[in-house]
Each structure stands twice: as structure tokens, then as C-alpha cells.
C-alpha atoms as a PDB file:
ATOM      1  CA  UNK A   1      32.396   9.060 -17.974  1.00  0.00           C
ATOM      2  CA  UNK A   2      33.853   6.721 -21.308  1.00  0.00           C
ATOM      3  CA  UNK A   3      31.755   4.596 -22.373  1.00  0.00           C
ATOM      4  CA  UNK A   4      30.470   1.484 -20.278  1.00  0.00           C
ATOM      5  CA  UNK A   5      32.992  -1.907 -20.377  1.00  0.00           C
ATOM      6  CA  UNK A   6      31.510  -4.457 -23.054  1.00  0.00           C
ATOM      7  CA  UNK A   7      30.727  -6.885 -20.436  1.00  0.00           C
ATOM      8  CA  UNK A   8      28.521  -4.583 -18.448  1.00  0.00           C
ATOM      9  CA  UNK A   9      27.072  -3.746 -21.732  1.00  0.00           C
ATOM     10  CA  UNK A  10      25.997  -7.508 -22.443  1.00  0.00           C
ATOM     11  CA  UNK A  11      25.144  -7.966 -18.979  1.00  0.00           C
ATOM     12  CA  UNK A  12      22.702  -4.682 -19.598  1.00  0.00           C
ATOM     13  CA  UNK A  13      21.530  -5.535 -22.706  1.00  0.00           C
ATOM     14  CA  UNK A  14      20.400  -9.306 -21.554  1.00  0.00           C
ATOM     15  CA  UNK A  15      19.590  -8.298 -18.415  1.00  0.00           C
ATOM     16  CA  UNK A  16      17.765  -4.968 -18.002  1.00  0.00           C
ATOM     17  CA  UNK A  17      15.590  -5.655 -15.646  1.00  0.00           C
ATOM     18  CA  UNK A  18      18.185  -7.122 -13.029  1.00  0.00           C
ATOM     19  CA  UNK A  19      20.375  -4.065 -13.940  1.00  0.00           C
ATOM     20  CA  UNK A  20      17.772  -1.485 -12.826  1.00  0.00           C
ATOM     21  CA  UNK A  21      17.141  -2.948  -9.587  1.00  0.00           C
ATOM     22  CA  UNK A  22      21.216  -2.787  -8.719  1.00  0.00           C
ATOM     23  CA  UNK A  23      21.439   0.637  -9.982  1.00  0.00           C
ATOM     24  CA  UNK A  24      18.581   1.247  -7.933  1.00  0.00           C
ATOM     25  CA  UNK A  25      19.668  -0.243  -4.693  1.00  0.00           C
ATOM     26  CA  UNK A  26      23.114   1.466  -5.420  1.00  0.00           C
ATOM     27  CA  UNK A  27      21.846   4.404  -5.430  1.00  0.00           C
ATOM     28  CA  UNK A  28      18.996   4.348  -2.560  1.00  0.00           C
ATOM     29  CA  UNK A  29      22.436   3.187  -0.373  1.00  0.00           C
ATOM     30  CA  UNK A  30      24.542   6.407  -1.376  1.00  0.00           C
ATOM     31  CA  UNK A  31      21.387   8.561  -0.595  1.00  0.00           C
ATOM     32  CA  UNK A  32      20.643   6.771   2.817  1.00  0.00           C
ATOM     33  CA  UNK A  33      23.386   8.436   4.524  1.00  0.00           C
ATOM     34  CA  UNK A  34      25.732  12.166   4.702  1.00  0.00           C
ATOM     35  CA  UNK A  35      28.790  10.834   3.174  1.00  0.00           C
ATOM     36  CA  UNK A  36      29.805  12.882   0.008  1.00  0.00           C
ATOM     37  CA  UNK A  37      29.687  11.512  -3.652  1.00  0.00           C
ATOM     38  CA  UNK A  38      33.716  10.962  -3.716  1.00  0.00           C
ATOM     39  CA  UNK A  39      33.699   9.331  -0.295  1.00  0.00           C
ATOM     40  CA  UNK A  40      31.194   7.054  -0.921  1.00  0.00           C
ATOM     41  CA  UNK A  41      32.811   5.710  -4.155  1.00  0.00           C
ATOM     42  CA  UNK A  42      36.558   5.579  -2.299  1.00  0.00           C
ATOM     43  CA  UNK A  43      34.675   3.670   0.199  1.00  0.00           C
ATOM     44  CA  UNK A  44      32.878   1.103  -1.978  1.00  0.00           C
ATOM     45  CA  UNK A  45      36.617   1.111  -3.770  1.00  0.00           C
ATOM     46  CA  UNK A  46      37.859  -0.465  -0.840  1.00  0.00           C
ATOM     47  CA  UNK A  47      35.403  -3.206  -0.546  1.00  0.00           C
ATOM     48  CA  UNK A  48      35.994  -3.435  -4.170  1.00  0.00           C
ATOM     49  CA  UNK A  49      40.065  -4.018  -3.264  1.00  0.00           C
ATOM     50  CA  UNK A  50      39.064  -6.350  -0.273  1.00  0.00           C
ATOM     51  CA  UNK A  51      37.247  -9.473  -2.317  1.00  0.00           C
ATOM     52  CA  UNK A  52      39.264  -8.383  -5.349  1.00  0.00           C
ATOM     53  CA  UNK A  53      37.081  -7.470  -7.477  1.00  0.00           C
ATOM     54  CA  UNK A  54      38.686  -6.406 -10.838  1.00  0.00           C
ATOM     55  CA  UNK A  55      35.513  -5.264 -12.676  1.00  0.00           C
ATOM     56  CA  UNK A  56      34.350  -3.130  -9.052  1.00  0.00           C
ATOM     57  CA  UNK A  57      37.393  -1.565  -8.712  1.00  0.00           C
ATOM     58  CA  UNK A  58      37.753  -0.281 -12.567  1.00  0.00           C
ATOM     59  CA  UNK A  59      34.655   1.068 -11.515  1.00  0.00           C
ATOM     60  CA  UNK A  60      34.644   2.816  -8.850  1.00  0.00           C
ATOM     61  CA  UNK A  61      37.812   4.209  -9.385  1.00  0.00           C
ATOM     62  CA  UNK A  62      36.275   6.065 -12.386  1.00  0.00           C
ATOM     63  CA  UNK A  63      33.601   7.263 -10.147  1.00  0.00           C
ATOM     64  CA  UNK A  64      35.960   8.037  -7.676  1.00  0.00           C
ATOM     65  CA  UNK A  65      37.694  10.286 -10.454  1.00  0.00           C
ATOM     66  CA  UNK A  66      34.593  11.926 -12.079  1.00  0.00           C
ATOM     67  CA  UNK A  67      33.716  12.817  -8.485  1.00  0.00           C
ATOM     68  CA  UNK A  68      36.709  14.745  -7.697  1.00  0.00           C
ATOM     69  CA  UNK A  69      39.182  12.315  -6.439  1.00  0.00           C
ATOM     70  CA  UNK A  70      42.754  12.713  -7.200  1.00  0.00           C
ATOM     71  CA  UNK A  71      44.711   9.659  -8.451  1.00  0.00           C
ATOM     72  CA  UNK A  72      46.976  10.301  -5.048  1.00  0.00           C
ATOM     73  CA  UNK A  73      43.644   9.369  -3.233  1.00  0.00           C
ATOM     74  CA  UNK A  74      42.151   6.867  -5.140  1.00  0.00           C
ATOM     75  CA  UNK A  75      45.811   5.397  -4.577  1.00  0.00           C
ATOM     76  CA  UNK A  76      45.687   6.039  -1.082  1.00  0.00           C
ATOM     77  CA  UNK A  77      42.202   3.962  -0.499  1.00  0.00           C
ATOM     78  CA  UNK A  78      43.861   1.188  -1.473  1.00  0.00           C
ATOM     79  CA  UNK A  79      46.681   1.672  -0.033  1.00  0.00           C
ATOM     80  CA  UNK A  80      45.271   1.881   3.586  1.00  0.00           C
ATOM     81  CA  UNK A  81      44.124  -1.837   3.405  1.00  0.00           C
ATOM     82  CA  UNK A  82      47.557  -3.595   3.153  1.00  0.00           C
ATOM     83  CA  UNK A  83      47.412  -4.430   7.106  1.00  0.00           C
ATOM     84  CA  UNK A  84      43.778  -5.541   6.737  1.00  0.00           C
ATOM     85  CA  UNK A  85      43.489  -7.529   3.045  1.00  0.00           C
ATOM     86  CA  UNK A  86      47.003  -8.158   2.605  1.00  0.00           C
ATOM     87  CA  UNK A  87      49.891  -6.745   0.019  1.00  0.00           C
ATOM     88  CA  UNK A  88      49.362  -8.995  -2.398  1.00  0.00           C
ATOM     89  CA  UNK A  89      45.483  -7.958  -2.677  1.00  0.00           C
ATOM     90  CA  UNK A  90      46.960  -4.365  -2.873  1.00  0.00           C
ATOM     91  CA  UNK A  91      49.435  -4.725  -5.254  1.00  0.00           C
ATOM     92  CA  UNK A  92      46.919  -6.299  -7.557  1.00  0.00           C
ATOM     93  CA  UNK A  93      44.895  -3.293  -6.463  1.00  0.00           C
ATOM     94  CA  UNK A  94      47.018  -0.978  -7.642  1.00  0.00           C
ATOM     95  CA  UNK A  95      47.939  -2.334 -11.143  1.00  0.00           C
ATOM     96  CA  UNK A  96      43.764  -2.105 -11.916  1.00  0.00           C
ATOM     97  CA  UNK A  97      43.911   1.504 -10.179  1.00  0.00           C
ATOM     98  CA  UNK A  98      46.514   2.488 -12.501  1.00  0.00           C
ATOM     99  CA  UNK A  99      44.430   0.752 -15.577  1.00  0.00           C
ATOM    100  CA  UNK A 100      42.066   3.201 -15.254  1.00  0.00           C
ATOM    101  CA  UNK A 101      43.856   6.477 -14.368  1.00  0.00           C
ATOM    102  CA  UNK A 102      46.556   5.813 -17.194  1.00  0.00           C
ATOM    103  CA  UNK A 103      43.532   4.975 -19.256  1.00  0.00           C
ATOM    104  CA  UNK A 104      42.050   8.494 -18.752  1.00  0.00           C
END
């Protein structure tokens, strides 16, 4: 994974101890259930899509990526929620997906 985004950094750096504790509940949720490292991020990249969520979805689309994900799926998450959320939430979706994998 590239390094972490500045503001994460700062957030991090001023707030360790707050930072911890997320990670920490982040990952006690991932290991509560079955669901696979790639399916787990492509599902938290949904909910990322749904309150739009800039920052989340940058995120976990990386994840998504470093956990095997192709960009066709990582597309495709998003994708699926334009009865649900709404094109325009998708569309904006999309152009932050693409930020990343044309990043990469």
C-alpha cells in the first residue's frame, strides 16, 4: 500500500490514541464474521459510496485492490447502488474510484 493521505497522517499524528481504537474496532469487525478480506472491503466500499464519503472510498478501494479486487469489481460495487443511493452519488463514486486505480 502507498503511503498514507496527509490528512490521515495529521489526524494520526495528533491523534494516536483515537486512531488505535478505530483501527482496532475495524479490525475486531472484519474478524467477527466469514466474509473474505476483498469482500469485506467492497462491502465497506459501498457504505463508503452511500454517505459519500470521499476520503472512505479512496480507501477502501485501495484495500479493495491490495486484496485482490479487480478495478472491474471495485467498479462494479459501486455500480450496484445506483437504484438504492442514486446516480448522481455513483457518478461521483466513480470519478474517486478511478482516482485511485489511475493513481496506481
Amino acid at each position: 500500500m502507498k503511503k498514507l493521505p496527509a490528512h490521515y497522517s495529521k489526524i494520526r499524528e495528533r491523534h494516536g490514541k483515537l486512531i488505535e481504537a478505530v483501527e482496532a474496532l475495524g479490525q475486531a469487525a472484519k474478524n467477527a464474521g466469514p466474509l473474505e478480506a476483498m469482500t469485506a472491503e467492497l462491502v465497506q466500499l459501498a457504505a463508503a459510496v452511500a454517505i459519500r464519503s470521499e476520503g472512505s472510498v479512496h480507501s477502501h478501494t485501495r484495500r479493495a485492490l491490495s486484496h485482490g479486487a479487480t478495478p472491474e469489481q471495485v467498479r462494479h460495487a459501486a455500480v450496484l447502488l445506483t437504484s438504492v443511493v442514486g446516480f448522481p452519488a455513483v457518478a461521483a463514486a466513480l470519478a474517486w474510484i478511478d482516482d485511485v486505480i489511475e493513481d496506481a
